[in-house]
PDB file of N, CA and C in Angstrom:
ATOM      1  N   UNK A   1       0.820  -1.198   0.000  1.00  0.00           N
ATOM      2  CA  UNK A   1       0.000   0.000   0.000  1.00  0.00           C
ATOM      3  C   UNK A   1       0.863   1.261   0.000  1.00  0.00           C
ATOM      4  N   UNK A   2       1.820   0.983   0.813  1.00  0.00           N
ATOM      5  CA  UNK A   2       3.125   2.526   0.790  1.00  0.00           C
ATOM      6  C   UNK A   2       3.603   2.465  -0.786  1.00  0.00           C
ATOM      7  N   UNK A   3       3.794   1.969  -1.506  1.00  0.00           N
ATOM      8  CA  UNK A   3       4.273   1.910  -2.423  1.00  0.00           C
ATOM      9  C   UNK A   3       3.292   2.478  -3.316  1.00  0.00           C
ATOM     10  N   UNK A   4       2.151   2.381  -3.320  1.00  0.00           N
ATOM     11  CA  UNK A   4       1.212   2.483  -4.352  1.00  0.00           C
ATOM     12  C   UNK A   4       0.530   4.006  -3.589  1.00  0.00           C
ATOM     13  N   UNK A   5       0.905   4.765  -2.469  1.00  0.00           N
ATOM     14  CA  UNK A   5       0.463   5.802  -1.929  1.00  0.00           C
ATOM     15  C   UNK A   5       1.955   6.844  -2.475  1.00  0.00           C
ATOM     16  N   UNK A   6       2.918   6.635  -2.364  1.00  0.00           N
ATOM     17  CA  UNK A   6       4.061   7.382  -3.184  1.00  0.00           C
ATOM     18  C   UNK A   6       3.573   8.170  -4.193  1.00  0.00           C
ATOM     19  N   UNK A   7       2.715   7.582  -5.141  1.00  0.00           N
ATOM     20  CA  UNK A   7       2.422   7.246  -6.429  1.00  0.00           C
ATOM     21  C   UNK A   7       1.526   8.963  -6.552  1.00  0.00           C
ATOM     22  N   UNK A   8       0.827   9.326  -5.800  1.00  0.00           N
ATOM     23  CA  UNK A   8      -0.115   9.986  -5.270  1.00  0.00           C
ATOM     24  C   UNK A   8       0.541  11.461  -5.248  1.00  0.00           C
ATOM     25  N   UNK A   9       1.783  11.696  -5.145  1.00  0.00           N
ATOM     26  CA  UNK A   9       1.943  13.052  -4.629  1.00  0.00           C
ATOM     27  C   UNK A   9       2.018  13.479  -6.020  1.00  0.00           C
ATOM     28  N   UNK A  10       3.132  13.137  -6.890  1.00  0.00           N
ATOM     29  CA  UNK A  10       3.385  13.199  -7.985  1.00  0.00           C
ATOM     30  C   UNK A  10       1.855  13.811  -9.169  1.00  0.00           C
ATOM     31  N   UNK A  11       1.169  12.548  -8.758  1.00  0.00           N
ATOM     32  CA  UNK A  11      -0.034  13.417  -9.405  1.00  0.00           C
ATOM     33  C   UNK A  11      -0.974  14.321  -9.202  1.00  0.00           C
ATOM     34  N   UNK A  12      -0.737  14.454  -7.963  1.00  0.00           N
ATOM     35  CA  UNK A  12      -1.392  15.659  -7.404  1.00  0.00           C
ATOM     36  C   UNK A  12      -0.644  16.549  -7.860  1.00  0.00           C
ATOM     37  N   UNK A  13       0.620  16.613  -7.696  1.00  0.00           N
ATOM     38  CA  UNK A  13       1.618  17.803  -7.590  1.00  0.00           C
ATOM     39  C   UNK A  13       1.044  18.718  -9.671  1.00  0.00           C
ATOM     40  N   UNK A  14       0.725  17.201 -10.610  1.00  0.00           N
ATOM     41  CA  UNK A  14       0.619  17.854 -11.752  1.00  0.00           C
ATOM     42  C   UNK A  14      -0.753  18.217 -11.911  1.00  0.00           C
ATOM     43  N   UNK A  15      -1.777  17.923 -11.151  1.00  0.00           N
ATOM     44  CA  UNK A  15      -3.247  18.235 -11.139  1.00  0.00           C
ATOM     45  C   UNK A  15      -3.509  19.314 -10.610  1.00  0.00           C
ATOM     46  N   UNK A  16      -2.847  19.569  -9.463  1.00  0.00           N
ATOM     47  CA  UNK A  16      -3.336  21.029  -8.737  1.00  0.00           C
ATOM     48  C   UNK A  16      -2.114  21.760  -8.093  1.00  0.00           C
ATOM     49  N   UNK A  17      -1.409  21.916  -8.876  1.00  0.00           N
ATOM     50  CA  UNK A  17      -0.378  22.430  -8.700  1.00  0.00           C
ATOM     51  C   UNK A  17      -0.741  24.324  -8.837  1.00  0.00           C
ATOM     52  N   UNK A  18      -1.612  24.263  -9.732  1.00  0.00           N
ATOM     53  CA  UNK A  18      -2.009  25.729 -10.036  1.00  0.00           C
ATOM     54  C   UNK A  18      -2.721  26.532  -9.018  1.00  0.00           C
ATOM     55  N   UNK A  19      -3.882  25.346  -8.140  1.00  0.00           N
ATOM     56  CA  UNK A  19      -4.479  25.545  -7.680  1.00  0.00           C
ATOM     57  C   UNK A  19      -4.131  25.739  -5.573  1.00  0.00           C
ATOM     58  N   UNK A  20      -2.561  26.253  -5.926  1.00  0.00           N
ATOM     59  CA  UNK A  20      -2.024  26.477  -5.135  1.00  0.00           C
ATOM     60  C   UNK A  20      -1.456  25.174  -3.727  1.00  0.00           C
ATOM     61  N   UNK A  21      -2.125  23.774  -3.986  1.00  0.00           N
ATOM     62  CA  UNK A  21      -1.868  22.663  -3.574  1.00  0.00           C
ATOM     63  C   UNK A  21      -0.496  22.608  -3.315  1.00  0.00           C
ATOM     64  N   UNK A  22       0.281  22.085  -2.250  1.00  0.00           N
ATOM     65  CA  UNK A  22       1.400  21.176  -2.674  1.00  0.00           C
ATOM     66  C   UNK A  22       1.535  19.759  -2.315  1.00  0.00           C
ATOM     67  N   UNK A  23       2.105  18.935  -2.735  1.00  0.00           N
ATOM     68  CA  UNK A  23       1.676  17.385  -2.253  1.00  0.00           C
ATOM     69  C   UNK A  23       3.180  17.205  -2.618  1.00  0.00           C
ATOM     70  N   UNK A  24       3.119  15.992  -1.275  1.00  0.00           N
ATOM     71  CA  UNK A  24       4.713  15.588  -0.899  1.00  0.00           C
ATOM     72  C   UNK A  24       4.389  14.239  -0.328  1.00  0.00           C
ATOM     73  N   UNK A  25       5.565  13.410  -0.967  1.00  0.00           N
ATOM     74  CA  UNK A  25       5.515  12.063   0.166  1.00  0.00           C
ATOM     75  C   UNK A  25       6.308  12.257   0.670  1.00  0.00           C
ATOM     76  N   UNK A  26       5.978  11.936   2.406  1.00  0.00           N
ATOM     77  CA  UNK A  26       7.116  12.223   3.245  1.00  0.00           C
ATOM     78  C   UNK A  26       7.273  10.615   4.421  1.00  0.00           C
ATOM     79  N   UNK A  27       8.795  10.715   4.626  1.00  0.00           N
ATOM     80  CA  UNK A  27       9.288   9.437   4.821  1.00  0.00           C
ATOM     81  C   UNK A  27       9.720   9.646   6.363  1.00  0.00           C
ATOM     82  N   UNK A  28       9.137  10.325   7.554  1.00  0.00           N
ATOM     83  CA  UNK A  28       9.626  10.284   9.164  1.00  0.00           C
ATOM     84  C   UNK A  28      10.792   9.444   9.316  1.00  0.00           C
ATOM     85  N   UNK A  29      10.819   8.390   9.092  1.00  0.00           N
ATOM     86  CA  UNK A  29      11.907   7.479   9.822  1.00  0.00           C
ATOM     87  C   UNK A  29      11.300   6.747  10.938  1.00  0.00           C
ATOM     88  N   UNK A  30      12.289   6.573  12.008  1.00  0.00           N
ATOM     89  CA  UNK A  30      11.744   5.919  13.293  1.00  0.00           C
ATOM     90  C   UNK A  30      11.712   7.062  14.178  1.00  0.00           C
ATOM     91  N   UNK A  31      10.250   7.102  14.661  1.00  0.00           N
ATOM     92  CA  UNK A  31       9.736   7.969  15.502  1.00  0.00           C
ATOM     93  C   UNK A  31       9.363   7.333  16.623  1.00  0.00           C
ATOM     94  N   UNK A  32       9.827   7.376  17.835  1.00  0.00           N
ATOM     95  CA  UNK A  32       8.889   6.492  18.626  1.00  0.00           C
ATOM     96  C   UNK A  32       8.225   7.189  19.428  1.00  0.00           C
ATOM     97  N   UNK A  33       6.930   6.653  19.810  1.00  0.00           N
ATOM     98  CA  UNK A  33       5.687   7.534  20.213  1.00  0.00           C
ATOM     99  C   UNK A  33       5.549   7.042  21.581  1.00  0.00           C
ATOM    100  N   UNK A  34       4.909   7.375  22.688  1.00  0.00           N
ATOM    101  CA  UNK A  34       4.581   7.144  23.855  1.00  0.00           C
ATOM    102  C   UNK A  34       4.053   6.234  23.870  1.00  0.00           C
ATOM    103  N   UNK A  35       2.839   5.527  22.618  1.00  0.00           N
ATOM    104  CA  UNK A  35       2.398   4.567  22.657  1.00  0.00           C
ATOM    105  C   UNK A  35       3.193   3.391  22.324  1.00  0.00           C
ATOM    106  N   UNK A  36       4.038   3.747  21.294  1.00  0.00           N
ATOM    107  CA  UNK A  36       5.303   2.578  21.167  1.00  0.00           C
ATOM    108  C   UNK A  36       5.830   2.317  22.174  1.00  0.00           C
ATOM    109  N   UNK A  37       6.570   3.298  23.295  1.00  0.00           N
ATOM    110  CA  UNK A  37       7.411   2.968  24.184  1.00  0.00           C
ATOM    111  C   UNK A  37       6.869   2.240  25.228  1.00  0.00           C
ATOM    112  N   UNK A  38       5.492   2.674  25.168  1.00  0.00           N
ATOM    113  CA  UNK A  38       5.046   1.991  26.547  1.00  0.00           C
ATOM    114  C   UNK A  38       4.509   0.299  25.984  1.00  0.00           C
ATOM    115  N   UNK A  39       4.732   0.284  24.535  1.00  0.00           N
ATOM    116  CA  UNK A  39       4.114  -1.416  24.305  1.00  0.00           C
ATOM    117  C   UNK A  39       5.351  -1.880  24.798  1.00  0.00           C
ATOM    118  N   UNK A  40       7.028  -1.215  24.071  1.00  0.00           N
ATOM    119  CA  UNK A  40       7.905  -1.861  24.259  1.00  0.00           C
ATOM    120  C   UNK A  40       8.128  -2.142  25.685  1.00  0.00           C
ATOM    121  N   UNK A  41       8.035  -1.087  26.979  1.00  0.00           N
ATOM    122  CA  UNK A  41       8.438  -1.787  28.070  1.00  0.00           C
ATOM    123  C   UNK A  41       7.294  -2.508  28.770  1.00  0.00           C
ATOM    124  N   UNK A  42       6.500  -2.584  28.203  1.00  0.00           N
ATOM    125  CA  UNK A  42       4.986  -3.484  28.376  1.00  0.00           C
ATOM    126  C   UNK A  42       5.563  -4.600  28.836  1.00  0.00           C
ATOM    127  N   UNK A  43       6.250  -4.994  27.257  1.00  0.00           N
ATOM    128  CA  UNK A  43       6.163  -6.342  26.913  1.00  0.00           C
ATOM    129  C   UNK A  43       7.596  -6.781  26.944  1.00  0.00           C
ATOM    130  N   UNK A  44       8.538  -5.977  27.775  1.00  0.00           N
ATOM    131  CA  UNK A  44       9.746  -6.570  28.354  1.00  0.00           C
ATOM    132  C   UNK A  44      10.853  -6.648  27.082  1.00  0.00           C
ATOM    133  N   UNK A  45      10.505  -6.680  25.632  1.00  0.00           N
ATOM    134  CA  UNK A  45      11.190  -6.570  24.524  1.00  0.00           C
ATOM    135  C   UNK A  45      12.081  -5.310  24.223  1.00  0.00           C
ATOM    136  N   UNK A  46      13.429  -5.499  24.088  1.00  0.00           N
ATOM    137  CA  UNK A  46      14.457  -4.397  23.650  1.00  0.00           C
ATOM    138  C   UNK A  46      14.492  -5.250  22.504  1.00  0.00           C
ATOM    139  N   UNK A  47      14.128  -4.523  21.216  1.00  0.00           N
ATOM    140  CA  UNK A  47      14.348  -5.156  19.768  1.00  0.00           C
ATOM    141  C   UNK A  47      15.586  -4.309  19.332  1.00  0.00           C
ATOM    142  N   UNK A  48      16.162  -3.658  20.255  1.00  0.00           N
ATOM    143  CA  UNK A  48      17.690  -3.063  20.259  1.00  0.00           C
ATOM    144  C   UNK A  48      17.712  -1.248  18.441  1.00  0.00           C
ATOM    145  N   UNK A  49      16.134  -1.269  18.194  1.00  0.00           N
ATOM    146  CA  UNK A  49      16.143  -0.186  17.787  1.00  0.00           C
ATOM    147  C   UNK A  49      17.284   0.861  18.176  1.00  0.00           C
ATOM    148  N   UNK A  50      16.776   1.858  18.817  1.00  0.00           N
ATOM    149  CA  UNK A  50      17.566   2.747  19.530  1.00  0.00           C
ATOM    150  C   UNK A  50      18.924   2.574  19.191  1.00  0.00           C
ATOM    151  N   UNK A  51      19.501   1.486  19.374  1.00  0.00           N
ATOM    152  CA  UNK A  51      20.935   1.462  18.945  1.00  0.00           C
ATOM    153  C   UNK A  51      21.470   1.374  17.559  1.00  0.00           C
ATOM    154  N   UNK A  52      20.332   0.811  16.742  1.00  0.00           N
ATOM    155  CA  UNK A  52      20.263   0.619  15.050  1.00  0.00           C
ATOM    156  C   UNK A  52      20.054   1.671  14.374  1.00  0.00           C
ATOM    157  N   UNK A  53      18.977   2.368  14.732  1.00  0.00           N
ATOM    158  CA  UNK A  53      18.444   3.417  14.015  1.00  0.00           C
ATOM    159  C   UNK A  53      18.450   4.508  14.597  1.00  0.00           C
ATOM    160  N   UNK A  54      18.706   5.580  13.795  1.00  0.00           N
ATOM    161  CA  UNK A  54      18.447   6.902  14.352  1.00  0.00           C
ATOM    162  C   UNK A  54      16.995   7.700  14.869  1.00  0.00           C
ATOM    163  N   UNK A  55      16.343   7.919  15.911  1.00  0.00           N
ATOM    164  CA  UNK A  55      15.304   8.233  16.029  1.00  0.00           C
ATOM    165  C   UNK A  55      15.253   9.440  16.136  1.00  0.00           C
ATOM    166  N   UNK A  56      13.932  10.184  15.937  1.00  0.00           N
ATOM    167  CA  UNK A  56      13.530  11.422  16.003  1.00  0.00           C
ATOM    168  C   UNK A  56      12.388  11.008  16.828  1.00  0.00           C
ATOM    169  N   UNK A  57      12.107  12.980  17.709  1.00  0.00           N
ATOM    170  CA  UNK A  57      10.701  12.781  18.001  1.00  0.00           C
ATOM    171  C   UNK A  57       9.867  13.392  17.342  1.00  0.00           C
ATOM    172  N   UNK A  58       8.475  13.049  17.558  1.00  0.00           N
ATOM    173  CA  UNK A  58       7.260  13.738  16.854  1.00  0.00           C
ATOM    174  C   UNK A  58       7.285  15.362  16.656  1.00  0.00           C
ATOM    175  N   UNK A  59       8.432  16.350  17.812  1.00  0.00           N
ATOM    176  CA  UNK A  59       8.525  17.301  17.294  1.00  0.00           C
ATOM    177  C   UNK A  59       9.253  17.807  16.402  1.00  0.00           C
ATOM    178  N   UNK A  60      10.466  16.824  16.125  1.00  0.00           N
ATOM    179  CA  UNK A  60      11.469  17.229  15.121  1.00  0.00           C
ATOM    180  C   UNK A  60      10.436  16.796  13.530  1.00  0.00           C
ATOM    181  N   UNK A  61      10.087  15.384  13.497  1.00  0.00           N
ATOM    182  CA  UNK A  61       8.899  15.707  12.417  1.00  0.00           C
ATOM    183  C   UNK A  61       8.207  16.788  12.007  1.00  0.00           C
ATOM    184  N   UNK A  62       7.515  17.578  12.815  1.00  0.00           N
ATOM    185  CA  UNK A  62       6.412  18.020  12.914  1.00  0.00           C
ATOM    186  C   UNK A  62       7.385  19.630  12.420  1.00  0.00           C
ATOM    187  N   UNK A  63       8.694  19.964  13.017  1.00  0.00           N
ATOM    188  CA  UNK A  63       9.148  21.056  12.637  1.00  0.00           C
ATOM    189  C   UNK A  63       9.367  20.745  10.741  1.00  0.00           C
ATOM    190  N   UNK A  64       9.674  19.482  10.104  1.00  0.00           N
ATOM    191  CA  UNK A  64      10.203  19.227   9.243  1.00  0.00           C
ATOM    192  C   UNK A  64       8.900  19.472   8.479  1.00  0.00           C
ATOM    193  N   UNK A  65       7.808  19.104   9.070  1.00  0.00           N
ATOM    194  CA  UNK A  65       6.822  19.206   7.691  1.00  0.00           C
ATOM    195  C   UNK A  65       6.070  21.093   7.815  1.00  0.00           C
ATOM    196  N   UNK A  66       6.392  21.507   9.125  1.00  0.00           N
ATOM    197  CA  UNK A  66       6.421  22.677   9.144  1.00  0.00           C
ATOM    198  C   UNK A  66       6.954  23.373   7.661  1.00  0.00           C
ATOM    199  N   UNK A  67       8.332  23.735   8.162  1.00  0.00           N
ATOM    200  CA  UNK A  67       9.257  24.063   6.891  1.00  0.00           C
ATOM    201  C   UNK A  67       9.186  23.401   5.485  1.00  0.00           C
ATOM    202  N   UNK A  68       8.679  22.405   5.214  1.00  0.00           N
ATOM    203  CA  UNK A  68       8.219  22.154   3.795  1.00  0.00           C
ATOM    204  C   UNK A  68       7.073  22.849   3.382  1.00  0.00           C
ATOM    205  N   UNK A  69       6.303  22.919   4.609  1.00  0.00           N
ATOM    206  CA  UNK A  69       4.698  23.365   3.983  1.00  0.00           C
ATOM    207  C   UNK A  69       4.643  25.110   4.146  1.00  0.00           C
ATOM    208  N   UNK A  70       5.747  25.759   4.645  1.00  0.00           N
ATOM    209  CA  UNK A  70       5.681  27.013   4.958  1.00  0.00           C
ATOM    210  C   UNK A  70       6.723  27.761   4.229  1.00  0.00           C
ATOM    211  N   UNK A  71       7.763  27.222   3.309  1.00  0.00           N
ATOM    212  CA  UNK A  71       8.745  27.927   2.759  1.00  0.00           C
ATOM    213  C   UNK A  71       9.004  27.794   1.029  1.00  0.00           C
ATOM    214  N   UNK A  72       9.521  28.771   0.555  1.00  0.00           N
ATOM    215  CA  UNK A  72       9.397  28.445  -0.648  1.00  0.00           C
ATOM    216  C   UNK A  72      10.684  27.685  -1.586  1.00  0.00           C
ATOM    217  N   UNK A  73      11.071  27.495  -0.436  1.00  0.00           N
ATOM    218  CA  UNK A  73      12.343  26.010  -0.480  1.00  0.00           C
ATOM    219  C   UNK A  73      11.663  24.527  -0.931  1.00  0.00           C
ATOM    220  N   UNK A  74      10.458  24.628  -0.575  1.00  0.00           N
ATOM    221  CA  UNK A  74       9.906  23.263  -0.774  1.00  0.00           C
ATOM    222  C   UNK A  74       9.808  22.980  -2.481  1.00  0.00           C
ATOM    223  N   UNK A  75      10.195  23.962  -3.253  1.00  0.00           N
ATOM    224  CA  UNK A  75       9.907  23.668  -4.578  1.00  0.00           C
ATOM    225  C   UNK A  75      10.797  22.566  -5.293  1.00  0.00           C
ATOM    226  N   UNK A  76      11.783  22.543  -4.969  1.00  0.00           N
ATOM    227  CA  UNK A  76      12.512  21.413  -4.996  1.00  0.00           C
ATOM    228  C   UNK A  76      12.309  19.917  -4.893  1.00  0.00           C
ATOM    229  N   UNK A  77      10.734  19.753  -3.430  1.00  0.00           N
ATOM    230  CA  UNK A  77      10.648  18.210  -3.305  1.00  0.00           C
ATOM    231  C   UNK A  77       8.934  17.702  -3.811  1.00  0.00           C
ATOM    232  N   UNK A  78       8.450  19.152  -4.491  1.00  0.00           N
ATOM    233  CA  UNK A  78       6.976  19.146  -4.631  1.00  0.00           C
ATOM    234  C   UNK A  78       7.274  18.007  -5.396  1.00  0.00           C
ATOM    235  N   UNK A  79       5.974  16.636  -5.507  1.00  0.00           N
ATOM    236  CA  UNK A  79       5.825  15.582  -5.843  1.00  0.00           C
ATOM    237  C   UNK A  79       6.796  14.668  -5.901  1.00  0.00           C
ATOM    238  N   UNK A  80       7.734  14.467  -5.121  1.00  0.00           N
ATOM    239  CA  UNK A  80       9.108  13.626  -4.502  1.00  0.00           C
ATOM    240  C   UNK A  80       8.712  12.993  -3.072  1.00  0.00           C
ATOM    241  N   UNK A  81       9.314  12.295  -2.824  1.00  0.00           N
ATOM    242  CA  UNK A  81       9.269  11.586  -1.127  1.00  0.00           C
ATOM    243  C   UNK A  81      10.446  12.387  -0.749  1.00  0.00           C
ATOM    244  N   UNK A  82       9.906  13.303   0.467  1.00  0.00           N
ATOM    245  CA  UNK A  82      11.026  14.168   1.536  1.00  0.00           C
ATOM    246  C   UNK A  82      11.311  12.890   2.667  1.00  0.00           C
ATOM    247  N   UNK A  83      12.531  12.899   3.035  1.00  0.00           N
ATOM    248  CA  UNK A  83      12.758  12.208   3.820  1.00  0.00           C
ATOM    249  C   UNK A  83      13.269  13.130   5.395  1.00  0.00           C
ATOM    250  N   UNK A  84      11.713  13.315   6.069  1.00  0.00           N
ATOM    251  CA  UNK A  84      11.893  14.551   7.082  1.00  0.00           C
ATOM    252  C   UNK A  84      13.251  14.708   7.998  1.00  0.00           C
ATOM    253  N   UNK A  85      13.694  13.174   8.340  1.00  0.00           N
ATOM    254  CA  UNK A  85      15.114  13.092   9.411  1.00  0.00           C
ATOM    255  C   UNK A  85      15.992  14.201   8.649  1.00  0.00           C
ATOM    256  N   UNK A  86      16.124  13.535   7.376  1.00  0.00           N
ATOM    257  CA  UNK A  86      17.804  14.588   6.880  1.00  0.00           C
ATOM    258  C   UNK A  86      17.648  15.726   6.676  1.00  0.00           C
ATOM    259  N   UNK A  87      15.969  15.980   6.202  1.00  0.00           N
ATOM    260  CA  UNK A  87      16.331  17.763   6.249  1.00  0.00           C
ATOM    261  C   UNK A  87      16.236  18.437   7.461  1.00  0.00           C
ATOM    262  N   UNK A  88      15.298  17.941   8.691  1.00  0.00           N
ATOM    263  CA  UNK A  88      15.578  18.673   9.693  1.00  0.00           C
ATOM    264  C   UNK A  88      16.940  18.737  10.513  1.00  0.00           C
ATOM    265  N   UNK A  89      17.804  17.404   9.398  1.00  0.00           N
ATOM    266  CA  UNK A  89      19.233  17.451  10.498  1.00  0.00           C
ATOM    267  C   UNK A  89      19.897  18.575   9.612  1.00  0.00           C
ATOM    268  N   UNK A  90      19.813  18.276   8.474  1.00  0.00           N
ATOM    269  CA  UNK A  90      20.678  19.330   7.454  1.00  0.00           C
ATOM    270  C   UNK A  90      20.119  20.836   7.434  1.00  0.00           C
ATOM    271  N   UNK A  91      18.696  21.155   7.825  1.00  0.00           N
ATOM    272  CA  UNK A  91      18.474  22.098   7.959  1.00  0.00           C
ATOM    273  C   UNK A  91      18.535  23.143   9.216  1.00  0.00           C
ATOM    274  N   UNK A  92      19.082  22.197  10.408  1.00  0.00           N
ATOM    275  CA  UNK A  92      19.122  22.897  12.039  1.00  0.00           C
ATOM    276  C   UNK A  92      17.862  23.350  12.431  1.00  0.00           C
ATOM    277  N   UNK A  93      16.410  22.454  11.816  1.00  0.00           N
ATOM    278  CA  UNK A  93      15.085  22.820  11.855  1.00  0.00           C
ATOM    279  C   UNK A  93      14.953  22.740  13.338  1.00  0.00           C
ATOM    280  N   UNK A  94      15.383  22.096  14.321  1.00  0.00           N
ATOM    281  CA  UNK A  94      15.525  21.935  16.017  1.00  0.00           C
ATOM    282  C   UNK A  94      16.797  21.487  16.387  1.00  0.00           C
ATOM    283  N   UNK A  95      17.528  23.004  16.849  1.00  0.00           N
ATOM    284  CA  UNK A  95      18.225  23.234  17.952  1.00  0.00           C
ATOM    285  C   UNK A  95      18.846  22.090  18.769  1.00  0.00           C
ATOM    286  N   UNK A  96      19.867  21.505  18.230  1.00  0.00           N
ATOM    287  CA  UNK A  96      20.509  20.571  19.616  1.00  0.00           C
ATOM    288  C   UNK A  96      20.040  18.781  18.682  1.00  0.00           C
ATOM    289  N   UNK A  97      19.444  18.964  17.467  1.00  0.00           N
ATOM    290  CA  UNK A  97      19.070  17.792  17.536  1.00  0.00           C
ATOM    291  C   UNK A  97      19.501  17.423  16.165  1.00  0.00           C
ATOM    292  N   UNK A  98      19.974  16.406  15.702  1.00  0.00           N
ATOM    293  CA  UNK A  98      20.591  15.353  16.697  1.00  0.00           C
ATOM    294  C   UNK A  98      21.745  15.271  18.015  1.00  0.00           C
ATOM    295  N   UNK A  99      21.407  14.919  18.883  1.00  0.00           N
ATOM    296  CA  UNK A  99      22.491  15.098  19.864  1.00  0.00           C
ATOM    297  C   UNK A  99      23.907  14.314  20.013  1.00  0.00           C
ATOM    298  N   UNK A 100      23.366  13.707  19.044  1.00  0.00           N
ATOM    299  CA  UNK A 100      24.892  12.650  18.816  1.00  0.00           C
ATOM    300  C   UNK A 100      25.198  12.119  17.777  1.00  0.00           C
ATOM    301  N   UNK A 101      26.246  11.868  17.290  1.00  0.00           N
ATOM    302  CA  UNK A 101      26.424  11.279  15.815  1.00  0.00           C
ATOM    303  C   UNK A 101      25.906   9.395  16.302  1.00  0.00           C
ATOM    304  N   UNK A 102      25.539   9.345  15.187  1.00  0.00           N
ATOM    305  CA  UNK A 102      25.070   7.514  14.786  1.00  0.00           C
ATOM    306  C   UNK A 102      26.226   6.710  14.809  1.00  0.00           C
ATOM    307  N   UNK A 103      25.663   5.651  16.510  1.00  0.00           N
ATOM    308  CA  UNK A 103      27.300   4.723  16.477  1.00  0.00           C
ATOM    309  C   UNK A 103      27.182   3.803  15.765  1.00  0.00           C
ATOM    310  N   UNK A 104      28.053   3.077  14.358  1.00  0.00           N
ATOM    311  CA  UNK A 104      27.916   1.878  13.364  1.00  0.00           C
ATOM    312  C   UNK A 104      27.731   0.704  13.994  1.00  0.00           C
ATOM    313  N   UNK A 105      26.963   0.073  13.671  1.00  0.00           N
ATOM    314  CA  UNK A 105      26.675  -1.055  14.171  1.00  0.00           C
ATOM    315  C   UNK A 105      27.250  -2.382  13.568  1.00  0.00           C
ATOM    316  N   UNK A 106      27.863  -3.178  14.443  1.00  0.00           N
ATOM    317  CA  UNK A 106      28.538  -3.985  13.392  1.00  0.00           C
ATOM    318  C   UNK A 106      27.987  -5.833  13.349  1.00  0.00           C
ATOM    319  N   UNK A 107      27.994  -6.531  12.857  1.00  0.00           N
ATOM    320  CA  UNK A 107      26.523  -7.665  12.912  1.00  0.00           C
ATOM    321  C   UNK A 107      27.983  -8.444  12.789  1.00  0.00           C
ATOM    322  N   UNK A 108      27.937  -9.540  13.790  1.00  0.00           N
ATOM    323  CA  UNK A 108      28.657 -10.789  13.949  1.00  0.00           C
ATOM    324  C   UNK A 108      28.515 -11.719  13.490  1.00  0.00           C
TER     325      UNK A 108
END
């Protein structure tokens, strides 16, 4: 279904593009939500995320689709998949974040 929802911005972007619309697929990453965290220590499982992947929170998202939907920088990703992590890291969209560089993980 993600695959076939991609599909979607693109044609929006050429349908109503005039009509002042902009349409974007956008790709969060791993976000984990209060409701995630609390299944994970629910259920006693460290699936060792956190150490794999880089996470953001819902506000660093939320600044990222900010700045796409509010600047005229976004012309660049109209009908593309934005991938919100790298521009809010590349863009300094929130202060302090990321707080650490990504340690490589190495598989035995």
């Amino acid at each position: 279904m993600e695959r076939q929802f991609e599909r979607a911005a693109p044609l929006l972007e050429v349908e109503h593009r005039e009509d002042g619309i902009k349409a974007f697929s956008i790709e969060p990453g791993h976000v984990p939500t209060e409701k995630s965290l609390a299944e994970a220590a629910d259920s006693g499982k460290d699936h060792g995320h956190a150490e794999r992947f880089r996470s953001a929170t819902p506000e660093v998202i939320g600044a990222a689709i900010a700045w796409l939907a509010t600047t005229d920088a976004d012309d660049e990703y109209r009908g593309k998949i934005v991938h919100l992590q790298r521009e809010a890291k590349k863009r300094s969209l929130v202060p302090g974040w990321p707080e650490e560089p990504m340690r490589a993980v190495t598989h035995t």
